[in-house]
PDB file of N, CA and C in Angstrom:
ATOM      1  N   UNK A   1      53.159 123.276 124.170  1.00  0.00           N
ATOM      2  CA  UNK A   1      52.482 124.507 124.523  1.00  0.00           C
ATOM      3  C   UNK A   1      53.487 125.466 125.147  1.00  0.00           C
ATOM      4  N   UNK A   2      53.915 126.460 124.690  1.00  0.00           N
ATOM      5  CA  UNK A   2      54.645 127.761 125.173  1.00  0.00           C
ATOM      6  C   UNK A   2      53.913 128.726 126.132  1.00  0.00           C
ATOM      7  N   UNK A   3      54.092 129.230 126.864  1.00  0.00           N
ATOM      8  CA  UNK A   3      54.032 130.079 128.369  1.00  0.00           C
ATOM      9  C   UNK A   3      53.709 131.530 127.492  1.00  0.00           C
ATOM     10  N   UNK A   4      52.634 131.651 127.759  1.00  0.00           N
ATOM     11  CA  UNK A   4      51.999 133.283 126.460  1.00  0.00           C
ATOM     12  C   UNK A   4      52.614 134.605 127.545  1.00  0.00           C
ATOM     13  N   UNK A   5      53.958 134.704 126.799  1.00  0.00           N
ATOM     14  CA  UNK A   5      54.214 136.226 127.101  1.00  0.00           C
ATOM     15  C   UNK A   5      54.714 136.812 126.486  1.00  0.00           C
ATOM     16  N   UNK A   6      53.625 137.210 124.893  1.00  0.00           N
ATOM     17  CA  UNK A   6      53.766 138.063 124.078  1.00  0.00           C
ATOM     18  C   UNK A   6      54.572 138.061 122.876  1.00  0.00           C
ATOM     19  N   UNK A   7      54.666 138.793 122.512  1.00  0.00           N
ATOM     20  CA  UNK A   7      55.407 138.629 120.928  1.00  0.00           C
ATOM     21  C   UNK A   7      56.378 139.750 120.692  1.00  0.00           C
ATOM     22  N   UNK A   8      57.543 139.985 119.826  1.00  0.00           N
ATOM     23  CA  UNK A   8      58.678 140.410 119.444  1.00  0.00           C
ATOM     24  C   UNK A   8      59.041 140.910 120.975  1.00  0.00           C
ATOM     25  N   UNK A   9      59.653 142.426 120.869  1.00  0.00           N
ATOM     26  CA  UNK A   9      60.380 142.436 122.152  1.00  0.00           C
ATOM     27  C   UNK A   9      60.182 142.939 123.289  1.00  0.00           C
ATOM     28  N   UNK A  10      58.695 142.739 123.962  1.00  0.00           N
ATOM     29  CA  UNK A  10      58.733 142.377 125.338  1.00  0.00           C
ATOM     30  C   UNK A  10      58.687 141.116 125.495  1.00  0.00           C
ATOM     31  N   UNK A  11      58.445 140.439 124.335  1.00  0.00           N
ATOM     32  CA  UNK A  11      58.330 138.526 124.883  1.00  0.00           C
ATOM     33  C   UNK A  11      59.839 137.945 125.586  1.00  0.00           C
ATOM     34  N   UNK A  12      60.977 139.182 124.560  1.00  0.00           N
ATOM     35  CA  UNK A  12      61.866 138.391 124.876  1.00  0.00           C
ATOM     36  C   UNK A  12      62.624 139.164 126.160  1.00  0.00           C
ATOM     37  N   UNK A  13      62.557 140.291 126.414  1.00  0.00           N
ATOM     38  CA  UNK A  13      62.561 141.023 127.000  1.00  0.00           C
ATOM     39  C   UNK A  13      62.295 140.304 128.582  1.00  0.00           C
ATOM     40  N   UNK A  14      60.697 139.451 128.632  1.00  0.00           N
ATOM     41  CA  UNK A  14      59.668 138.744 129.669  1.00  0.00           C
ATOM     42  C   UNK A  14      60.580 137.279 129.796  1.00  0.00           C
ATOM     43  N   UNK A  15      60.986 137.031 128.505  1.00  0.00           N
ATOM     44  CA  UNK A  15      61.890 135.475 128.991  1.00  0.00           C
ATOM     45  C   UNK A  15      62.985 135.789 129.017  1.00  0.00           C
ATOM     46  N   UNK A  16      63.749 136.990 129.370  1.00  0.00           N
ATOM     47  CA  UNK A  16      65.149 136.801 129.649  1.00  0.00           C
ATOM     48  C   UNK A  16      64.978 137.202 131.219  1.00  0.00           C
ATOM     49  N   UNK A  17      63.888 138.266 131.889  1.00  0.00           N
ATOM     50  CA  UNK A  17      63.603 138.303 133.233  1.00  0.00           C
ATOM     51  C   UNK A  17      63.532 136.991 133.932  1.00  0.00           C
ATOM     52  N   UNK A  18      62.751 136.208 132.965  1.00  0.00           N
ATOM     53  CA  UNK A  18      62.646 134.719 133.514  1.00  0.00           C
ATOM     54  C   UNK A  18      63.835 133.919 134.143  1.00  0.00           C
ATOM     55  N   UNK A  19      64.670 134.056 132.798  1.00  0.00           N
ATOM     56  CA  UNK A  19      66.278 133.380 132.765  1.00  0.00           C
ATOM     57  C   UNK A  19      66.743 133.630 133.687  1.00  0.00           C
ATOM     58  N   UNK A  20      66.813 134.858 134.192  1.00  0.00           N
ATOM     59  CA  UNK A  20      67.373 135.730 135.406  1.00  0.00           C
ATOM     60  C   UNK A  20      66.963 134.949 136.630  1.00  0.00           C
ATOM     61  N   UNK A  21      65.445 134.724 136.548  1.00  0.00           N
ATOM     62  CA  UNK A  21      65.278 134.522 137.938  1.00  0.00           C
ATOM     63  C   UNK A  21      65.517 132.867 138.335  1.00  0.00           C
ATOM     64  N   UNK A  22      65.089 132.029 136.866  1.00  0.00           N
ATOM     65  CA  UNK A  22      65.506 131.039 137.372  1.00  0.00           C
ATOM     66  C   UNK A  22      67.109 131.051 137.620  1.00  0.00           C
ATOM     67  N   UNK A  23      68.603 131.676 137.184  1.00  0.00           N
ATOM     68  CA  UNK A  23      69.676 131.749 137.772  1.00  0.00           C
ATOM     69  C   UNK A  23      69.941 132.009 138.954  1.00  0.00           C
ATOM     70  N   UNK A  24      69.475 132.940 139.150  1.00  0.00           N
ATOM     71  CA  UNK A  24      69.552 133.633 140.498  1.00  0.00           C
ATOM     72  C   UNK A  24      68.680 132.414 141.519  1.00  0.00           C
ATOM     73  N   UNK A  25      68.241 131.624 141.461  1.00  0.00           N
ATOM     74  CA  UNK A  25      67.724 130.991 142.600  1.00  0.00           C
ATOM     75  C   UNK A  25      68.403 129.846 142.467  1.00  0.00           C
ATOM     76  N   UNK A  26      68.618 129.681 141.280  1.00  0.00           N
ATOM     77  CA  UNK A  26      69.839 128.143 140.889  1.00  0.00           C
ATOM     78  C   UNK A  26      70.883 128.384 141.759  1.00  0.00           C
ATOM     79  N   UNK A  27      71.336 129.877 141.507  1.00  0.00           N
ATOM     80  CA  UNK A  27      72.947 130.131 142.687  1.00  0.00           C
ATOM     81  C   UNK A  27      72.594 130.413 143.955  1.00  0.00           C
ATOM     82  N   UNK A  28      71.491 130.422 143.977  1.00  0.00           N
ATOM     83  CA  UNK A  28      70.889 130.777 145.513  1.00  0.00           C
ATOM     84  C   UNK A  28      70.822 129.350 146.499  1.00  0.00           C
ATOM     85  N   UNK A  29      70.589 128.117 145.544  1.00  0.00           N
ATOM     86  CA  UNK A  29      70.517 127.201 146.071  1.00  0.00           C
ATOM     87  C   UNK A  29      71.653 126.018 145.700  1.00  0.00           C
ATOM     88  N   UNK A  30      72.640 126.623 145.515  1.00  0.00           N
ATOM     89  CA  UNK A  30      74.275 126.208 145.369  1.00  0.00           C
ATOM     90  C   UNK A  30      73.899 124.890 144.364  1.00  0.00           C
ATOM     91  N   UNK A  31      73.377 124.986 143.189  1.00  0.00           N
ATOM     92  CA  UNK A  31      73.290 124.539 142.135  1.00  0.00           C
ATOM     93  C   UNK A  31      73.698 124.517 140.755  1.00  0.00           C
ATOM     94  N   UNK A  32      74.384 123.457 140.559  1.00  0.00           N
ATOM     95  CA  UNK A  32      75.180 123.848 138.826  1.00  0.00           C
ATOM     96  C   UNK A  32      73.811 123.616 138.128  1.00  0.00           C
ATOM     97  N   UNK A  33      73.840 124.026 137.063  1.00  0.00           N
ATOM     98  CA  UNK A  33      73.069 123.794 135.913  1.00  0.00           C
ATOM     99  C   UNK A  33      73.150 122.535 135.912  1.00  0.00           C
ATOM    100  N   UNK A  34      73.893 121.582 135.580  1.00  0.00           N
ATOM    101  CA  UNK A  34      73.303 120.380 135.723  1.00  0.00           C
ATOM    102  C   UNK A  34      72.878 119.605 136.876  1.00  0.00           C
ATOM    103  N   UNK A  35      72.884 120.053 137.850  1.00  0.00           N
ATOM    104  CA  UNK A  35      72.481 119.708 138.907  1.00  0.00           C
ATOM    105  C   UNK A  35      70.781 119.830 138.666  1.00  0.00           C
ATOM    106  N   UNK A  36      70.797 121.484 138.499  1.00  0.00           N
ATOM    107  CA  UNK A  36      69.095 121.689 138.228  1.00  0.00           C
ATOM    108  C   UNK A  36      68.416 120.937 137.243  1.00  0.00           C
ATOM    109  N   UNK A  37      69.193 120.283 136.139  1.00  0.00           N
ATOM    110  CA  UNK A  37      68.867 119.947 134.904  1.00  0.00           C
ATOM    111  C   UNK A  37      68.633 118.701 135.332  1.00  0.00           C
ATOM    112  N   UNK A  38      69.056 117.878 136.228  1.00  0.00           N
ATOM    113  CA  UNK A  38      69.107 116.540 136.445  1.00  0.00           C
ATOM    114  C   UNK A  38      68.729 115.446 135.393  1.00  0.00           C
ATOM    115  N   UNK A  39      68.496 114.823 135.557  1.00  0.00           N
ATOM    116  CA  UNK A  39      67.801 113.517 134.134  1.00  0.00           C
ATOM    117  C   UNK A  39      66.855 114.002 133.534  1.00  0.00           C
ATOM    118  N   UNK A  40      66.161 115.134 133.408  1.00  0.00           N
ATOM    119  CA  UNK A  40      64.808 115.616 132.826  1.00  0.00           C
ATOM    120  C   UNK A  40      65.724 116.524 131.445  1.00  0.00           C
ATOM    121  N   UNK A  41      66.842 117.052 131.605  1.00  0.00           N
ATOM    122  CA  UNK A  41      67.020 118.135 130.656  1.00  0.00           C
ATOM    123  C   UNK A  41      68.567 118.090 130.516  1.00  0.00           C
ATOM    124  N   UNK A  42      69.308 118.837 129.692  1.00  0.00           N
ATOM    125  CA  UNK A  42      70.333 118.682 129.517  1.00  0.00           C
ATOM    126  C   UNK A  42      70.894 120.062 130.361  1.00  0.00           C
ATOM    127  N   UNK A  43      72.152 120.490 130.275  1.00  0.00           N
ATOM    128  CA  UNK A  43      72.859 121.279 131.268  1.00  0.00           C
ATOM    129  C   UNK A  43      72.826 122.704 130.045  1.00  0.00           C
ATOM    130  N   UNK A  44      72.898 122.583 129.258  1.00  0.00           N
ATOM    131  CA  UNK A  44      72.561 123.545 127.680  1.00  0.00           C
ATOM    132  C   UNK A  44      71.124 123.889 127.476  1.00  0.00           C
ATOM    133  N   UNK A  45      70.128 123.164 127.949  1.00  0.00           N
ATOM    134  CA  UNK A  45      69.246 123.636 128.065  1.00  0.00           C
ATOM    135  C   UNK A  45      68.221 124.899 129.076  1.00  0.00           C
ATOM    136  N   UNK A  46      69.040 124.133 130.133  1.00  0.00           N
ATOM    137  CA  UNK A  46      69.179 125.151 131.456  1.00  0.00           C
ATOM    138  C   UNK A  46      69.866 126.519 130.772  1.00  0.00           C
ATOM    139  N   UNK A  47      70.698 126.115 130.730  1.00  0.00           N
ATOM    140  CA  UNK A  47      71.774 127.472 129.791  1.00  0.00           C
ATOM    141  C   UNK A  47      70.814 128.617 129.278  1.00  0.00           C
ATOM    142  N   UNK A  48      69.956 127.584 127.912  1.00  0.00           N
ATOM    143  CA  UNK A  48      69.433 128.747 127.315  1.00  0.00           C
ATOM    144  C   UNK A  48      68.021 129.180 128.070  1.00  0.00           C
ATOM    145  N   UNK A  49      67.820 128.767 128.676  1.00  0.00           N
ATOM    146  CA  UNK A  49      66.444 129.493 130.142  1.00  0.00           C
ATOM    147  C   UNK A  49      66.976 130.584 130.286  1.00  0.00           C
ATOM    148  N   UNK A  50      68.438 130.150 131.253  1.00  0.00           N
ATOM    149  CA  UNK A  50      68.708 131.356 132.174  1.00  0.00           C
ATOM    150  C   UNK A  50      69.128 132.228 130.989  1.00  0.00           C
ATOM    151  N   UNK A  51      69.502 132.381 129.787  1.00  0.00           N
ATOM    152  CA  UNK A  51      70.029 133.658 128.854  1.00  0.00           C
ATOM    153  C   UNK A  51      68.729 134.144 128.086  1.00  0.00           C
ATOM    154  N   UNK A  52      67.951 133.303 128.448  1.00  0.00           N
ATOM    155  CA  UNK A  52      66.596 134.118 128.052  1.00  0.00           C
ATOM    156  C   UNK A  52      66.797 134.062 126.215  1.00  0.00           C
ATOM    157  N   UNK A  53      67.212 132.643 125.953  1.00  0.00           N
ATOM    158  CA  UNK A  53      66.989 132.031 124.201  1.00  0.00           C
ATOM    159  C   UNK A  53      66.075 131.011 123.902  1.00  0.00           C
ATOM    160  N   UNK A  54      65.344 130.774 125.265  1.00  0.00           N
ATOM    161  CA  UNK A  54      64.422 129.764 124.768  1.00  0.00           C
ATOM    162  C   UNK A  54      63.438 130.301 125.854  1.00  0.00           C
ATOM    163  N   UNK A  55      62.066 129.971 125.976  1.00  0.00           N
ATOM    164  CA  UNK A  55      60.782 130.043 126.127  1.00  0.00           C
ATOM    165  C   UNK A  55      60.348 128.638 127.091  1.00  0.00           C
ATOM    166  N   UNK A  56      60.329 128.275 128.217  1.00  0.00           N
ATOM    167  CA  UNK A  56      60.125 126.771 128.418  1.00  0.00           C
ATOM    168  C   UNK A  56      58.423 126.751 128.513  1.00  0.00           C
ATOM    169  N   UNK A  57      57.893 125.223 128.086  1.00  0.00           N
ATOM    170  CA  UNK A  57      56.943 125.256 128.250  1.00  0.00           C
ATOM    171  C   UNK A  57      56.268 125.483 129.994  1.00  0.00           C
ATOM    172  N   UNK A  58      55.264 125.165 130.095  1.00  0.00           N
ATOM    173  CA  UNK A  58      54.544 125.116 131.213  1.00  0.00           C
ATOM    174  C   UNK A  58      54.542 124.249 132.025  1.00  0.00           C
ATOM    175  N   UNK A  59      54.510 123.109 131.157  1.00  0.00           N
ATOM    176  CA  UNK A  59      55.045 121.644 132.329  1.00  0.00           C
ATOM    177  C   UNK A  59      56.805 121.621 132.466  1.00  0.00           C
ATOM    178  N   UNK A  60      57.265 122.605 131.796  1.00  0.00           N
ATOM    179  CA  UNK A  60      58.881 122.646 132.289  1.00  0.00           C
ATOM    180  C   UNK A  60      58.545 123.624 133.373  1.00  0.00           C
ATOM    181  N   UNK A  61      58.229 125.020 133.184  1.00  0.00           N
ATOM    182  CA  UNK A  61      57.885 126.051 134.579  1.00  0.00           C
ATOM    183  C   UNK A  61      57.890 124.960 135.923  1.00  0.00           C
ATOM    184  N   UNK A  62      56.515 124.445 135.783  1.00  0.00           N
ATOM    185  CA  UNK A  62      56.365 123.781 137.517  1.00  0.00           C
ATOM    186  C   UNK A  62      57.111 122.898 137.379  1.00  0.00           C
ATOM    187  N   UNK A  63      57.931 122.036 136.367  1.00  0.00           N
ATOM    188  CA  UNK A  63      59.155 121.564 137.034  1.00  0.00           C
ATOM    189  C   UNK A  63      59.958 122.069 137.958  1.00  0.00           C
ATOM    190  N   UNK A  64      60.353 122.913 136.941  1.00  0.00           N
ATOM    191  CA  UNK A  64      61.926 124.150 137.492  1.00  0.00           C
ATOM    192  C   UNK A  64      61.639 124.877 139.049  1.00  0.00           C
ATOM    193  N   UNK A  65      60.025 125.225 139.065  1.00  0.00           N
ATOM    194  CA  UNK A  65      59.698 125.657 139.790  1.00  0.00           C
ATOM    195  C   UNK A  65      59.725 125.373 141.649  1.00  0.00           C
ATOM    196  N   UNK A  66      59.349 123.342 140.883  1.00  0.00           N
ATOM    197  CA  UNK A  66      59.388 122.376 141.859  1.00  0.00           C
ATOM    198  C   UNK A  66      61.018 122.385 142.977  1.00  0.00           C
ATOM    199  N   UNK A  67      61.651 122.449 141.819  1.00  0.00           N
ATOM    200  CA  UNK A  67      63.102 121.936 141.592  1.00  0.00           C
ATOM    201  C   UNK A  67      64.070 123.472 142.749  1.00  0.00           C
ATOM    202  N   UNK A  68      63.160 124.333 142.251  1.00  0.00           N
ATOM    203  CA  UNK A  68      63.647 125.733 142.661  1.00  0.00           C
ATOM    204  C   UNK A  68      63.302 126.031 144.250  1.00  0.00           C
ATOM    205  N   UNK A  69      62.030 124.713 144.441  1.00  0.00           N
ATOM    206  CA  UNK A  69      61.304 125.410 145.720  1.00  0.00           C
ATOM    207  C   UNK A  69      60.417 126.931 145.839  1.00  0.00           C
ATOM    208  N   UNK A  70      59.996 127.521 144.694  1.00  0.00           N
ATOM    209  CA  UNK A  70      59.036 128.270 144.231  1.00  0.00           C
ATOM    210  C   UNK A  70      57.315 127.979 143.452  1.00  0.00           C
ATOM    211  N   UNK A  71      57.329 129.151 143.332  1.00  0.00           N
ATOM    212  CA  UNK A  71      56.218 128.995 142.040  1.00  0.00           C
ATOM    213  C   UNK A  71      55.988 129.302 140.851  1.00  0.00           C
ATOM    214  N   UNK A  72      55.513 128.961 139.898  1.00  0.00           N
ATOM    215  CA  UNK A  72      55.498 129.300 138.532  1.00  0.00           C
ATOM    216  C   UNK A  72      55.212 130.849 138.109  1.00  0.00           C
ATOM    217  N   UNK A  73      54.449 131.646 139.510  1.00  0.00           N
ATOM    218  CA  UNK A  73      53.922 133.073 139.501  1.00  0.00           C
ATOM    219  C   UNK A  73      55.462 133.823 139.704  1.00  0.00           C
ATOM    220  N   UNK A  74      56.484 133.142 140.443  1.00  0.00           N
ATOM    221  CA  UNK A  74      57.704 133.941 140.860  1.00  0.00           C
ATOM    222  C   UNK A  74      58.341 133.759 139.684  1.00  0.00           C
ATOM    223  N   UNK A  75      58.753 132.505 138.891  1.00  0.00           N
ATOM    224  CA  UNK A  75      59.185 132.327 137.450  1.00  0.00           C
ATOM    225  C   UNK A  75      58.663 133.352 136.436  1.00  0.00           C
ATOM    226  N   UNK A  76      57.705 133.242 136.440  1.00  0.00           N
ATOM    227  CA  UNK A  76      56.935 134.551 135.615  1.00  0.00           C
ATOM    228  C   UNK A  76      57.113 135.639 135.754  1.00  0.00           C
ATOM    229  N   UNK A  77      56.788 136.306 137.019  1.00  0.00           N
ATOM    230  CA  UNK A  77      56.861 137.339 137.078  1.00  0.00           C
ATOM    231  C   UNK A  77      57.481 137.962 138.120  1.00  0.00           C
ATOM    232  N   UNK A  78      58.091 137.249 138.991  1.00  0.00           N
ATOM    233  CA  UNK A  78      59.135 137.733 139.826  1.00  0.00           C
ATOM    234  C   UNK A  78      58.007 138.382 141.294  1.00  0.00           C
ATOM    235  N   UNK A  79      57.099 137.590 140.920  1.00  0.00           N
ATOM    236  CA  UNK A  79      56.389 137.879 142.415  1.00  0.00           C
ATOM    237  C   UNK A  79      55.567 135.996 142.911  1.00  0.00           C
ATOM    238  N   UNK A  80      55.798 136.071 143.652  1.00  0.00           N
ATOM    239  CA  UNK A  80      55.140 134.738 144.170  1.00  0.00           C
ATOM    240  C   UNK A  80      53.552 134.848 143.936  1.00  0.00           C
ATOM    241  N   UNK A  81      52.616 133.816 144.470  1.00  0.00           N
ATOM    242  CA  UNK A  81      51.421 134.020 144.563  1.00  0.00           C
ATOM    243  C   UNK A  81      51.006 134.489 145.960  1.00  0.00           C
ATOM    244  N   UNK A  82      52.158 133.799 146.890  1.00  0.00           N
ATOM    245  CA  UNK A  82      51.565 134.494 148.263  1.00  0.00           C
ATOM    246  C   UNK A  82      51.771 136.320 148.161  1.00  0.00           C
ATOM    247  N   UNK A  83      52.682 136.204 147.742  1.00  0.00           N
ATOM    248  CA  UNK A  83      53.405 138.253 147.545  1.00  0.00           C
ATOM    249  C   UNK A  83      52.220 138.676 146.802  1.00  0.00           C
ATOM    250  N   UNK A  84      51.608 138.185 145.803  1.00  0.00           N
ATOM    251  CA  UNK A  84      50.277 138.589 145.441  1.00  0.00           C
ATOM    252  C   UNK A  84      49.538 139.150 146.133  1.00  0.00           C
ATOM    253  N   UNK A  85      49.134 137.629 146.872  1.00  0.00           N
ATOM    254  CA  UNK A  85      47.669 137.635 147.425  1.00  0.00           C
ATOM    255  C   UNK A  85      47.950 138.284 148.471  1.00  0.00           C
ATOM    256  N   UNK A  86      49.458 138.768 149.270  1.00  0.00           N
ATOM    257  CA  UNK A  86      49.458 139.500 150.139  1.00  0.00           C
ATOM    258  C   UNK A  86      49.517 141.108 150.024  1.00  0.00           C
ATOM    259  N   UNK A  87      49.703 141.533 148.921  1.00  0.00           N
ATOM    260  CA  UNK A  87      49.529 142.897 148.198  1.00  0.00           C
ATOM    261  C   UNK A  87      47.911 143.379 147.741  1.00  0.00           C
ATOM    262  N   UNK A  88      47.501 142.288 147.095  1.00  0.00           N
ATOM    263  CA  UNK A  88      45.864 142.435 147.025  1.00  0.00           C
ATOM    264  C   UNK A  88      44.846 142.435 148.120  1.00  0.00           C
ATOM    265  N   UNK A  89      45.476 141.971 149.609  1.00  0.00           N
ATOM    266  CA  UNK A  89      44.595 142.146 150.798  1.00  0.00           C
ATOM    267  C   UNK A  89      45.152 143.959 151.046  1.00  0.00           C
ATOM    268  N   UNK A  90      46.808 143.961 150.863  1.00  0.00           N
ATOM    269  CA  UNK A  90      47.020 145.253 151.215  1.00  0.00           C
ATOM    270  C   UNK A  90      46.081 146.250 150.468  1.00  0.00           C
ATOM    271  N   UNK A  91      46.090 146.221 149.509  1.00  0.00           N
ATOM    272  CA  UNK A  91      44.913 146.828 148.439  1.00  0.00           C
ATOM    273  C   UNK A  91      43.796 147.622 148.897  1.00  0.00           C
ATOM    274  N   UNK A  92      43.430 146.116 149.191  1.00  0.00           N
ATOM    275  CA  UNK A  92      41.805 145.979 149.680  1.00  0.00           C
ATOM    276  C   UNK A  92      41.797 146.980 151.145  1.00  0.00           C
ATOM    277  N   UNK A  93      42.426 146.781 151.914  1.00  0.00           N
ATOM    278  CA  UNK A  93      42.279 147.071 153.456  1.00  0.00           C
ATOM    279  C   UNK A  93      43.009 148.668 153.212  1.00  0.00           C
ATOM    280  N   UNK A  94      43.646 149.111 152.070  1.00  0.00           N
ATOM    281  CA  UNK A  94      43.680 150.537 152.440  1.00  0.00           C
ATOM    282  C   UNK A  94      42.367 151.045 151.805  1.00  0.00           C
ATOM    283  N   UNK A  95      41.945 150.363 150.927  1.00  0.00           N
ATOM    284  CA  UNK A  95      40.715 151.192 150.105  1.00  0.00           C
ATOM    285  C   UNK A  95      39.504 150.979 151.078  1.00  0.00           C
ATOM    286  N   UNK A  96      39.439 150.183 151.985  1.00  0.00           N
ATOM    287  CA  UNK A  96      38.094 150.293 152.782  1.00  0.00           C
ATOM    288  C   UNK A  96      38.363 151.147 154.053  1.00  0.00           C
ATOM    289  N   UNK A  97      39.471 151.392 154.077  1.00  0.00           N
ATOM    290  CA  UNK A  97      40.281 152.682 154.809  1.00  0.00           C
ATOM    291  C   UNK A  97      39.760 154.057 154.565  1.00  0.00           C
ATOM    292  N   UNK A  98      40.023 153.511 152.998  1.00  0.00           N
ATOM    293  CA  UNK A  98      39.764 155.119 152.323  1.00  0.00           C
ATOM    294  C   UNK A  98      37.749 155.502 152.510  1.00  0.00           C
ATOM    295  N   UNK A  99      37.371 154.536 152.036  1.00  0.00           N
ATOM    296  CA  UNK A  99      35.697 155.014 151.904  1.00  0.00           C
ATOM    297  C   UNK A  99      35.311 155.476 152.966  1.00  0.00           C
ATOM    298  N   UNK A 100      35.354 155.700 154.598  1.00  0.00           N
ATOM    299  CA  UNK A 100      34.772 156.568 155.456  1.00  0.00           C
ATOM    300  C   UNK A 100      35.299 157.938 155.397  1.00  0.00           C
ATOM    301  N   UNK A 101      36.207 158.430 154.140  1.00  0.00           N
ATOM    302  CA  UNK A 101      37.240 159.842 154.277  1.00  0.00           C
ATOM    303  C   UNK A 101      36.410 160.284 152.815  1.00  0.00           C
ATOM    304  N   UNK A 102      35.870 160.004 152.286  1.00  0.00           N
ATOM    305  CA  UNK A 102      34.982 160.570 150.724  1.00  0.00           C
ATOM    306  C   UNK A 102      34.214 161.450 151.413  1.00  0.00           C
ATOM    307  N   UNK A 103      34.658 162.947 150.109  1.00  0.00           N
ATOM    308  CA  UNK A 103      33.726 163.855 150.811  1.00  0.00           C
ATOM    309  C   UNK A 103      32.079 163.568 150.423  1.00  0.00           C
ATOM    310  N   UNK A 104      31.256 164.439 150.604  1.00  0.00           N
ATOM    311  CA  UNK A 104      29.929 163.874 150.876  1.00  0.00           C
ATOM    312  C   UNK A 104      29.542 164.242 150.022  1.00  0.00           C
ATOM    313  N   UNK A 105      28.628 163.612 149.317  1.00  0.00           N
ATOM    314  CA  UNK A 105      27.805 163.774 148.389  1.00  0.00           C
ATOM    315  C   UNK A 105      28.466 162.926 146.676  1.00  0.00           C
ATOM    316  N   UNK A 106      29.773 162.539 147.419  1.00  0.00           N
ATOM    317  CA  UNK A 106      30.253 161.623 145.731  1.00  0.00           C
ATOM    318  C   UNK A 106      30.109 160.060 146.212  1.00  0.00           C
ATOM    319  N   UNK A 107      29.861 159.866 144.986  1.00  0.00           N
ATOM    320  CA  UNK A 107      29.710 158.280 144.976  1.00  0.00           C
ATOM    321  C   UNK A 107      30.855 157.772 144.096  1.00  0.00           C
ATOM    322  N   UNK A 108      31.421 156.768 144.869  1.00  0.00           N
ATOM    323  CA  UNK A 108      32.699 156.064 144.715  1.00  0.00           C
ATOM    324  C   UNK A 108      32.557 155.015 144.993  1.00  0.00           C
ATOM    325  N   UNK A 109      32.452 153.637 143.877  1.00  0.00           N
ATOM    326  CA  UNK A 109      32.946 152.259 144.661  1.00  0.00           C
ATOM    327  C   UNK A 109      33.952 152.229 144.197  1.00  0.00           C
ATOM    328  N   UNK A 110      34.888 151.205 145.020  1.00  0.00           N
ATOM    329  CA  UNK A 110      35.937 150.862 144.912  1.00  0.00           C
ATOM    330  C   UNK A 110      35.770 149.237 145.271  1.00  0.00           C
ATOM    331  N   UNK A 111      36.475 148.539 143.905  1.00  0.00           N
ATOM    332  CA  UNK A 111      36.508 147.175 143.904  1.00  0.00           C
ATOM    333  C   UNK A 111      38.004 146.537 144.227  1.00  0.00           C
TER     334      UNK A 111
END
């Protein structure tokens, strides 16, 4: 099963961001490629992650992920799930900010 992000070139475009980030945390955490690769993968395989020529599945993600000390949401998309869920409270708490400032007489929800 392949990790659905799309077809011709934002897919590859989306897995070379990937490549990136798993590198960048590989050197972040003073790791050779085969180090990260350990007995699960070869050191060429790692390779083609980080150059963004291969696609890893999903049970490779939360490997790498494991391996990285991240999450599969930061692999993806270069935001964690906490950076999420901490942007979506920000969200929330300016928009219930906003509803006592609507001038009168419009109706506005905001979800």
């Amino acid at each position: 099963m392949r990790v659905g992000l799309g077809t011709g070139t934002t897919a590859r475009w989306l897995v070379e961001r990937l490549g990136e980030r798993v590198r960048q945390l590989r050197v972040a955490a003073g790791l050779t490629q085969t180090d990260l690769a350990g007995d699960r993968f070869s050191k060429e395989y790692v390779s083609q992650i980080e150059r963004g020529k291969t696609r890893p599945t999903r049970e490779t993600l939360e490997w790498l992920a494991g391996r990285l000390e991240t999450d599969t949401e930061y692999l993806e998309h270069g935001l964690s799930r906490a950076e999420t869920e901490r942007l979506e409270a920000d969200v929330r708490t300016a928009a219930q900010r906003l509803v006592p400032h609507k001038p009168a007489g419009v109706e506005h929800r905001l979800q």
